[in-house]
N, C-alpha and C. Protein backbone atom coordinates (compact mmCIF):
# COMPACT_ATOMS: atom_id res chain seq x y z
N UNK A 1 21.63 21.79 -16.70
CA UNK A 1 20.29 21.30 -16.41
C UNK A 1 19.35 22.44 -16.04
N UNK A 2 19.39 23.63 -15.50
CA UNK A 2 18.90 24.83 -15.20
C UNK A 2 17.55 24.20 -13.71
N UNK A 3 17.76 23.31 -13.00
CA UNK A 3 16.98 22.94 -12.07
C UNK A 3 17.49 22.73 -10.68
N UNK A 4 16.56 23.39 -9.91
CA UNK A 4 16.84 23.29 -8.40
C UNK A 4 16.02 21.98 -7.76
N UNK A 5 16.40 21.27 -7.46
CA UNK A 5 15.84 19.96 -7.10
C UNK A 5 15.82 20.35 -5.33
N UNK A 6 14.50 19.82 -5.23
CA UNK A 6 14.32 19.37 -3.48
C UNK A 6 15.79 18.62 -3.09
N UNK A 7 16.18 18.37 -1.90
CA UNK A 7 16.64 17.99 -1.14
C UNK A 7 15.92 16.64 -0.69
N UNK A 8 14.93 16.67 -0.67
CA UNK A 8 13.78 15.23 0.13
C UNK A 8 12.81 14.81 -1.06
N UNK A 9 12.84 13.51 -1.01
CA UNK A 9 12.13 12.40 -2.23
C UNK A 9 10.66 13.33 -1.60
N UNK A 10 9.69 12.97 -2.41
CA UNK A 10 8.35 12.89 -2.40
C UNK A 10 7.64 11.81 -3.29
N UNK A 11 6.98 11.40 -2.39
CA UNK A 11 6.17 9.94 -2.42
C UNK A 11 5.40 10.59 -3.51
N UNK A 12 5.53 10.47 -4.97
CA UNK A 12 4.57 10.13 -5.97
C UNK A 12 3.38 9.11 -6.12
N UNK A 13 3.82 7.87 -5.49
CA UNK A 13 3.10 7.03 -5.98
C UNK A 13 3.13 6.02 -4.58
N UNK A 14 1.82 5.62 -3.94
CA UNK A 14 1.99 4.78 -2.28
C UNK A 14 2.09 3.37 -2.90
N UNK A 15 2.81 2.74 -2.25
CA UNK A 15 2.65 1.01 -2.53
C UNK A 15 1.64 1.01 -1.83
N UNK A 16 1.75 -0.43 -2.61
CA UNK A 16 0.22 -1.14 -2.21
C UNK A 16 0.32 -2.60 -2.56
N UNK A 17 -0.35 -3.42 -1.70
CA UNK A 17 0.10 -5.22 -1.68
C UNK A 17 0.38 -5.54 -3.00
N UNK A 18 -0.47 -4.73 -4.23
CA UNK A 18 -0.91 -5.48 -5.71
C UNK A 18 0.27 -4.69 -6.45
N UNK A 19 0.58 -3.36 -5.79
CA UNK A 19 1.77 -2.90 -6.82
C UNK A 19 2.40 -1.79 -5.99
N UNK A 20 3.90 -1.47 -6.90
CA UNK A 20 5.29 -0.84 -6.14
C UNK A 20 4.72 0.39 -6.53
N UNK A 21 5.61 1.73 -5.75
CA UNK A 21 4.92 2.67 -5.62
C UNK A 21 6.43 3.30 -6.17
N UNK A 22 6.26 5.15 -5.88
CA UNK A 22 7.55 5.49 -6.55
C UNK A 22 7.44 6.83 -5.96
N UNK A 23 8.75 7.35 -5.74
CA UNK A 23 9.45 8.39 -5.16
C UNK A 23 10.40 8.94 -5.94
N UNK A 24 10.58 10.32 -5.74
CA UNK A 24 11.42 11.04 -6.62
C UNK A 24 11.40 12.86 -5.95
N UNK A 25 12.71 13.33 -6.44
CA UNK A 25 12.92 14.81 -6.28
C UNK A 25 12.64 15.71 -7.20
N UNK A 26 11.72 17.03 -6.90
CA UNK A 26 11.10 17.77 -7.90
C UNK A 26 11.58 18.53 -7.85
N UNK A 27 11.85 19.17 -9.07
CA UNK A 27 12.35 20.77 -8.90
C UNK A 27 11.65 21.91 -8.45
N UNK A 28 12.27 23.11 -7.72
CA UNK A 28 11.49 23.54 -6.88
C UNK A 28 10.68 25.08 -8.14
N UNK A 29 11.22 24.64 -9.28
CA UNK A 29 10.44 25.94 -10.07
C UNK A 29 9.39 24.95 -11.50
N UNK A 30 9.92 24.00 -11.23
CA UNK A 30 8.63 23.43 -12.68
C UNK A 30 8.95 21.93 -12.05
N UNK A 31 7.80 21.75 -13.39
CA UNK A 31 7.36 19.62 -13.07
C UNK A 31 8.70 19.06 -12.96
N UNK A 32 9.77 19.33 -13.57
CA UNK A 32 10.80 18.20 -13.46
C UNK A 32 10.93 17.35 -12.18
N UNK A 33 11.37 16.33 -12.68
CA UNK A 33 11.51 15.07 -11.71
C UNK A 33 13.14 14.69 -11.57
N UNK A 34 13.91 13.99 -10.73
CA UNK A 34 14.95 13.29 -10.55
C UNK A 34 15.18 12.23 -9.46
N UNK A 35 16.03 11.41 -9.71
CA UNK A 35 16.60 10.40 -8.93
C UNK A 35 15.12 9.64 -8.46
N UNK A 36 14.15 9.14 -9.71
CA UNK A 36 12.82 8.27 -9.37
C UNK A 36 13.55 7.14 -9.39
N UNK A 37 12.85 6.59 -7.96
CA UNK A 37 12.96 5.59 -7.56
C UNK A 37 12.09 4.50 -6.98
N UNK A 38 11.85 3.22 -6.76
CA UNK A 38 10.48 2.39 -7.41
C UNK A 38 10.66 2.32 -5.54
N UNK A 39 9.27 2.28 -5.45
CA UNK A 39 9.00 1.76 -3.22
C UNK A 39 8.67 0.56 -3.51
N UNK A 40 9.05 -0.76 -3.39
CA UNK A 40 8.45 -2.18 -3.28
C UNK A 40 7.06 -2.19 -3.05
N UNK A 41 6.88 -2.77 -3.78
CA UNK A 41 5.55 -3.30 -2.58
C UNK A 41 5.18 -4.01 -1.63
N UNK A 42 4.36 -3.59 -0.83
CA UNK A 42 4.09 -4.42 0.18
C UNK A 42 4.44 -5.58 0.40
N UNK A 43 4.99 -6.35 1.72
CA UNK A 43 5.43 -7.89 1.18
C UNK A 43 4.88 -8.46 0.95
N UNK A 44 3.53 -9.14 1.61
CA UNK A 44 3.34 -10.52 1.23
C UNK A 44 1.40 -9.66 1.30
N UNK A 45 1.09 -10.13 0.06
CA UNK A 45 -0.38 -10.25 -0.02
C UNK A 45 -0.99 -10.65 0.97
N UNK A 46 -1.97 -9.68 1.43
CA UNK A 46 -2.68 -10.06 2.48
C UNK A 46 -2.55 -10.30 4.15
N UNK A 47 -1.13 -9.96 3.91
CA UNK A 47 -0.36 -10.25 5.15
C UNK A 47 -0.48 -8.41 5.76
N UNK A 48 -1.89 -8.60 6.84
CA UNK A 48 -2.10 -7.40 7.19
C UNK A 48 -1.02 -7.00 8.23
N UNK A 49 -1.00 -8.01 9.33
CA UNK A 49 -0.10 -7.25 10.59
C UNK A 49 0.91 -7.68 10.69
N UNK A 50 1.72 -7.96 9.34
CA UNK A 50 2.94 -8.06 9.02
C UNK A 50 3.98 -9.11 9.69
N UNK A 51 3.49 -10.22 9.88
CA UNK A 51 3.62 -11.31 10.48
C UNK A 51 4.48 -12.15 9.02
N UNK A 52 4.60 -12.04 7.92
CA UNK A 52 5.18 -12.32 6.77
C UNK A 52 4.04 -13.21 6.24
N UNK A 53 3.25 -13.64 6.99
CA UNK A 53 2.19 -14.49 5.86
C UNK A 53 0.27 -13.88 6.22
N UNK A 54 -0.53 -14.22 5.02
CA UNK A 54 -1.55 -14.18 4.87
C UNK A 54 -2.44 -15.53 5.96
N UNK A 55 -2.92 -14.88 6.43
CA UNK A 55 -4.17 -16.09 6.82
C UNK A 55 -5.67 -15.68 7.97
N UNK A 56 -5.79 -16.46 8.52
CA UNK A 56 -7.26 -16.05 9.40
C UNK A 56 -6.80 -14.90 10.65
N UNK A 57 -6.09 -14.50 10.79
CA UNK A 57 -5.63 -13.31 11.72
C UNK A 57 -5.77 -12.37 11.07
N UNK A 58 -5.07 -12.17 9.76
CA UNK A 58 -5.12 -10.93 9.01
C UNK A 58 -7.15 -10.69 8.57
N UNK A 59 -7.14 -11.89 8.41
CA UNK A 59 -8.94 -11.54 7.85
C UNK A 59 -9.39 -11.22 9.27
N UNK A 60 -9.51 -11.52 10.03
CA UNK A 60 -10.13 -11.05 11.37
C UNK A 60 -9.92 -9.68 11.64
N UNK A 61 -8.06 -9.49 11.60
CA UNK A 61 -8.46 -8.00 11.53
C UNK A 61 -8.97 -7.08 10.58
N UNK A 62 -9.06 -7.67 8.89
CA UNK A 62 -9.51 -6.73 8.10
C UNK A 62 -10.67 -6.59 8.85
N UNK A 63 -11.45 -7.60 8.94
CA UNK A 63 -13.24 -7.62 9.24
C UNK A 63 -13.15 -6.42 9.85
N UNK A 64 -12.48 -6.49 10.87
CA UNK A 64 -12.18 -5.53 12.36
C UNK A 64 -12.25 -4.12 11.96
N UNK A 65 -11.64 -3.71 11.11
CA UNK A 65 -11.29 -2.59 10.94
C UNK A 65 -12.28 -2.42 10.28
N UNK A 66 -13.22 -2.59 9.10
CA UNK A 66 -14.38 -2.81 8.30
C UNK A 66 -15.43 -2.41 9.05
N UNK A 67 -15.63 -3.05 10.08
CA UNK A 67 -16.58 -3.02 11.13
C UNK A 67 -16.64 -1.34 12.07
N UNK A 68 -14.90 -0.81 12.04
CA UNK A 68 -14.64 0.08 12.74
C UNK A 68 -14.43 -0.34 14.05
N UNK A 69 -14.57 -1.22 14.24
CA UNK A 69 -13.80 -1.47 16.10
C UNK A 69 -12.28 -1.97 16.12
N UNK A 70 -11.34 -1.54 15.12
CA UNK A 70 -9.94 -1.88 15.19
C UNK A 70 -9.71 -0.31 14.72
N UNK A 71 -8.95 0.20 16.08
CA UNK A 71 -8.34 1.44 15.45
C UNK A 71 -7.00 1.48 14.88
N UNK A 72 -5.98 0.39 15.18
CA UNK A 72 -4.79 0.63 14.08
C UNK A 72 -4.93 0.84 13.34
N UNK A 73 -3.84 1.71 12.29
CA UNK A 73 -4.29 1.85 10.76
C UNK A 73 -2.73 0.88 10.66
N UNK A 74 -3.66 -0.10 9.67
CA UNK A 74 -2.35 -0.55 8.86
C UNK A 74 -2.38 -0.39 7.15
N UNK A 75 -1.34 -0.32 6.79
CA UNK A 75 -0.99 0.13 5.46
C UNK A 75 -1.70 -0.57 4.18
N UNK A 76 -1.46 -1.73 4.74
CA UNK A 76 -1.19 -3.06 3.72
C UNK A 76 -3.02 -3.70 3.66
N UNK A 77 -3.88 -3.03 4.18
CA UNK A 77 -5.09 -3.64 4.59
C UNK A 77 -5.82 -3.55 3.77
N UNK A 78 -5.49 -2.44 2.69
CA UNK A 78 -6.57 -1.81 1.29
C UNK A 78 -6.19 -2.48 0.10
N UNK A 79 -6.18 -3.83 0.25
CA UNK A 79 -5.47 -5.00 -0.82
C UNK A 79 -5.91 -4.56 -2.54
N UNK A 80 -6.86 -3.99 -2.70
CA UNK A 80 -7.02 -3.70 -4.12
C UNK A 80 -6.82 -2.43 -4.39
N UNK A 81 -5.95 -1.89 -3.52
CA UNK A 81 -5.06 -0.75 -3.84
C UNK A 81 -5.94 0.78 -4.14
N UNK A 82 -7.33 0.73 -3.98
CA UNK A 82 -7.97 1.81 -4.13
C UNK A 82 -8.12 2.92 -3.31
N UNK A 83 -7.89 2.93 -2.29
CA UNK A 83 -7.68 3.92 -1.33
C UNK A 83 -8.17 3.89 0.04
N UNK A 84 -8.86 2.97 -0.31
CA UNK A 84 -10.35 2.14 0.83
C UNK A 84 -10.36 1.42 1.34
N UNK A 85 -10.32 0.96 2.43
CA UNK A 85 -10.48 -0.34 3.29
C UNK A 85 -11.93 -0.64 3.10
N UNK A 86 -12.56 -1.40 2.72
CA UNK A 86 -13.80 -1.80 2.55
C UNK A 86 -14.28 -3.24 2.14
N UNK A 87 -15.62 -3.72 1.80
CA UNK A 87 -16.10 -5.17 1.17
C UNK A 87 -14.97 -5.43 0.53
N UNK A 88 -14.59 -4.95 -0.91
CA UNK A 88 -13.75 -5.43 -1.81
C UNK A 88 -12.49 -5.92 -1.58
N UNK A 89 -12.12 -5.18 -0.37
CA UNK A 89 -10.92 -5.59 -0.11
C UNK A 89 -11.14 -7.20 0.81
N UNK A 90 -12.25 -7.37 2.15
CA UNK A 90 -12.84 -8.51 2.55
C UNK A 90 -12.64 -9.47 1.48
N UNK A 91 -13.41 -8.86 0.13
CA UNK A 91 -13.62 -9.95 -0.62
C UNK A 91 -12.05 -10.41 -1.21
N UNK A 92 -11.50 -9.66 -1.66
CA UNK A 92 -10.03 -10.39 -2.03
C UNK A 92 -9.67 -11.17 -1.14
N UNK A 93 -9.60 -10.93 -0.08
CA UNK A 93 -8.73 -11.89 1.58
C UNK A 93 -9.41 -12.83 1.27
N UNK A 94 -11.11 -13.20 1.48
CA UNK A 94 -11.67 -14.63 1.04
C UNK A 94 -10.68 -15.68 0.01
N UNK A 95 -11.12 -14.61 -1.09
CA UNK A 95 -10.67 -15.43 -2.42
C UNK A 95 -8.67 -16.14 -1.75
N UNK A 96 -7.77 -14.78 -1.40
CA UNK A 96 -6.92 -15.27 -1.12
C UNK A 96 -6.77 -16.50 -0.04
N UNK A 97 -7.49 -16.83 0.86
CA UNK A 97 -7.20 -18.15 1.63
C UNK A 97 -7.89 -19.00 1.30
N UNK A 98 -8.51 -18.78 0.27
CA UNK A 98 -9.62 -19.70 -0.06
C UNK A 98 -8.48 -20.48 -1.55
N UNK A 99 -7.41 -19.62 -1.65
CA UNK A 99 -6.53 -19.97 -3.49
C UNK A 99 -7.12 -20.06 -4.04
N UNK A 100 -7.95 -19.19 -4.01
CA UNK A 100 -8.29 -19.03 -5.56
C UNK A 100 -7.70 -17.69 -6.55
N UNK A 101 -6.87 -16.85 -5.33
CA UNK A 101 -5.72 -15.67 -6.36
C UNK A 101 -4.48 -15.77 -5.71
């Protein structure tokens, strides 16, 4: 194989509520990759403070954090997976307790 592989995965790819993320060992002299492996995603849509379900707690705290007066950072809060806690993400939580996604 002529490759020295890391010792420790590196997070390629972050989960996120909408999709699985992925980890893998690089070699320490070129791009090669090994032993990729898929990170789940997040459990349950919308389910910010990990309570296993979505509902008016988790939207309170998105608001919260939106607003900037919630300093936890939680993971799972940037529901459309863009990098951002922001409106868009508000707006998914609506739609989600509202079923309509």
């Amino acid at each position: 194989s002529g490759h020295t592989f890391s010792d420790k995965f590196t997070v390629d790819k972050e989960p996120t509520a909408l999709e699985s993320g992925q980890k893998s060992r690089h070699c320490l002299y070129c791009e090669a990759v090994t032993d990729v492996t898929v990170i789940p995603a997040l459990s349950v849509f919308g389910d910010i403070n990990g309570d296993g379900i979505a509902n008016g707690i988790d939207s309170n705290i998105l608001s919260k954090i939106i607003a900037g007066i919630h300093n936890q950072p939680y993971a799972n809060a940037d529901l459309n997976g863009d990098g951002s806690v922001n409106a868009m993400d508000c707006q998914l939580m609506k739609r989600l307790l509202a079923g309509i996604i």
